[in-house]
C-alpha atoms as a PDB file:
ATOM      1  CA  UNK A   1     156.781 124.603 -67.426  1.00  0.00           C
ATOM      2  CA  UNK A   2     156.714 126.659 -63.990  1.00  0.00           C
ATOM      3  CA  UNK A   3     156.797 130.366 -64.182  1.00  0.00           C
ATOM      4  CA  UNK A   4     157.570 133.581 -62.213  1.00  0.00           C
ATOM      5  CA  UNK A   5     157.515 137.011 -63.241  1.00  0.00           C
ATOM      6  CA  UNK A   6     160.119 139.600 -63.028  1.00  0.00           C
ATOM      7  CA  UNK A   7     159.908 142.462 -60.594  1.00  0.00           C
ATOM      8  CA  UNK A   8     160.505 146.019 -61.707  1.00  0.00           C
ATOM      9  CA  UNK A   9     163.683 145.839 -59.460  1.00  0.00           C
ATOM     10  CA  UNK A  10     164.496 142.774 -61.037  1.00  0.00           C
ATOM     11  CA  UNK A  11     163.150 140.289 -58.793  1.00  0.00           C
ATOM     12  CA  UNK A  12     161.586 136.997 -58.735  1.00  0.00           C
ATOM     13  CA  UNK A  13     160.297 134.548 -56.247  1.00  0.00           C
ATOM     14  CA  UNK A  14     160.664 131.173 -56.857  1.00  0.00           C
ATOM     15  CA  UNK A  15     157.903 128.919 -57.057  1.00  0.00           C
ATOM     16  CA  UNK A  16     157.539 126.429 -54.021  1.00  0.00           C
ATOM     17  CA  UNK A  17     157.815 123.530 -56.156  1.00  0.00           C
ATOM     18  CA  UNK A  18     161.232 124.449 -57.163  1.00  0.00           C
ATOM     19  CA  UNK A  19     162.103 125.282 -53.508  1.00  0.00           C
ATOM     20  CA  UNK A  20     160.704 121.990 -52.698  1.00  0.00           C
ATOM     21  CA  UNK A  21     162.680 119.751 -55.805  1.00  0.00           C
ATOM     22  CA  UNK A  22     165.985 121.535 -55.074  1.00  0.00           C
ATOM     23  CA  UNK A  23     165.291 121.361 -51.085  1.00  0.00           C
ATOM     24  CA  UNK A  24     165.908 124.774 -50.716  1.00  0.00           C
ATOM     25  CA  UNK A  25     165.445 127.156 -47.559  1.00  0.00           C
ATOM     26  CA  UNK A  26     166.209 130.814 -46.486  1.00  0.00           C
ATOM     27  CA  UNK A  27     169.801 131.675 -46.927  1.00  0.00           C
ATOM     28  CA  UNK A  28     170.497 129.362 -49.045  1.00  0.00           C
ATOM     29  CA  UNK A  29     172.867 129.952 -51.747  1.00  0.00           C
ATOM     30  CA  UNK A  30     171.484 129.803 -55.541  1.00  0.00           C
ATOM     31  CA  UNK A  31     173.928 129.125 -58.779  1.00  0.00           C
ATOM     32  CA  UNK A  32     173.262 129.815 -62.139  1.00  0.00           C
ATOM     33  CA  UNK A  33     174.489 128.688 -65.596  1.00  0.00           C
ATOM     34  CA  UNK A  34     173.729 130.236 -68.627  1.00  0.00           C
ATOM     35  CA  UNK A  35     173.426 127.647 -71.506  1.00  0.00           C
ATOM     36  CA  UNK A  36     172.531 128.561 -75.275  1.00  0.00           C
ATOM     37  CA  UNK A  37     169.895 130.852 -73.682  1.00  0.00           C
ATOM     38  CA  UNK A  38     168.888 128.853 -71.235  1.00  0.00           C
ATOM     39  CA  UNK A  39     169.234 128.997 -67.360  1.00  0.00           C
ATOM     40  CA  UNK A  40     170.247 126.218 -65.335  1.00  0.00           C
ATOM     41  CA  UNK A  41     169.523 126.984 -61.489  1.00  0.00           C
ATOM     42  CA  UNK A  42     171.283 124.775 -58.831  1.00  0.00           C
ATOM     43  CA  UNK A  43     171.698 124.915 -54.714  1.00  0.00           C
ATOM     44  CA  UNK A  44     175.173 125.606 -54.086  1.00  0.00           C
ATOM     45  CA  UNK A  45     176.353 123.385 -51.077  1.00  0.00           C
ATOM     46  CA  UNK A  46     178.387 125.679 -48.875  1.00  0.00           C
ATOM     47  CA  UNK A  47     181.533 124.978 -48.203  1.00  0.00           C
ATOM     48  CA  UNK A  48     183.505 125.274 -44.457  1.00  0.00           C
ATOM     49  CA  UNK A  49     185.972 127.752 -46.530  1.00  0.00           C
ATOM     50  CA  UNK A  50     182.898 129.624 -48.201  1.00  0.00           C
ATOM     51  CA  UNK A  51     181.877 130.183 -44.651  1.00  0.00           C
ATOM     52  CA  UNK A  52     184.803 132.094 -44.045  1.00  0.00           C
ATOM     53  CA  UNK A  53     184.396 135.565 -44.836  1.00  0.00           C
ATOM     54  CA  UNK A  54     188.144 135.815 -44.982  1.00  0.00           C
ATOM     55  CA  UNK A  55     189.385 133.351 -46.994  1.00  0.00           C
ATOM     56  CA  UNK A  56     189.813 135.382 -50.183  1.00  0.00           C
ATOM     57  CA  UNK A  57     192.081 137.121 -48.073  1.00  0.00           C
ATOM     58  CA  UNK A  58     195.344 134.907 -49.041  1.00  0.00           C
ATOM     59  CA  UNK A  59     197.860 137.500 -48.310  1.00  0.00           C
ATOM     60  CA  UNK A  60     196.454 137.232 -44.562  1.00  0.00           C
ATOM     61  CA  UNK A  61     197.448 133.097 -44.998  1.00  0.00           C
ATOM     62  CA  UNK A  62     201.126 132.815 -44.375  1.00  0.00           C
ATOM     63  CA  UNK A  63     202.482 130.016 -41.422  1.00  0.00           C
ATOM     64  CA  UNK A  64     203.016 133.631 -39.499  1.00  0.00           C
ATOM     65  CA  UNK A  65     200.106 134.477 -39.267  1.00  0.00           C
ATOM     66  CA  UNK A  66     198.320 131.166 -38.864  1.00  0.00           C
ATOM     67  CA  UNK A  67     200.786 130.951 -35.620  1.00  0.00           C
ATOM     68  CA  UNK A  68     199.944 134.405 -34.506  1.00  0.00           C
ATOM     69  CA  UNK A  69     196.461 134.271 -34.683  1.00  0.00           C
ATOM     70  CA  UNK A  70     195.790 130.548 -33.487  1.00  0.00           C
ATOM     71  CA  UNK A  71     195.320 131.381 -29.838  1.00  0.00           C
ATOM     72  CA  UNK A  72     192.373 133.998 -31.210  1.00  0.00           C
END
């Protein structure tokens, strides 16, 4: 079993190993799923909409706008 300890601001680094199995590097984006008390920790491939800080913005989405703002 690999181990880190918590931080008193609730922090944790995670071990190189698991950096190195998971291929992780800074910025990366981390998931986690919380099974029958157990943590599953995954890399979470961005997408090109996740890299769009305004997609959650759908009432910006109409054709309208998409024709307004295509020249931008």
């Amino acid at each position: 079993m690999i181990r880190s300890r918590l931080t008193s601001k609730s922090q944790t680094t995670i071990p190189q190993s698991v950096r190195k199995a998971l291929g992780l590097q800074p910025g990366d984006e981390i998931g986690y799923v919380v099974e029958n008390g157990q943590v599953v920790l995954t890399r979470v491939s961005a997408t090109p909409e996740q890299d769009d800080p305004f997609a959650t913005f759908s009432e910006w989405n109409s054709v309208a706008d998409q024709q307004a703002y295509a020249g931008l």
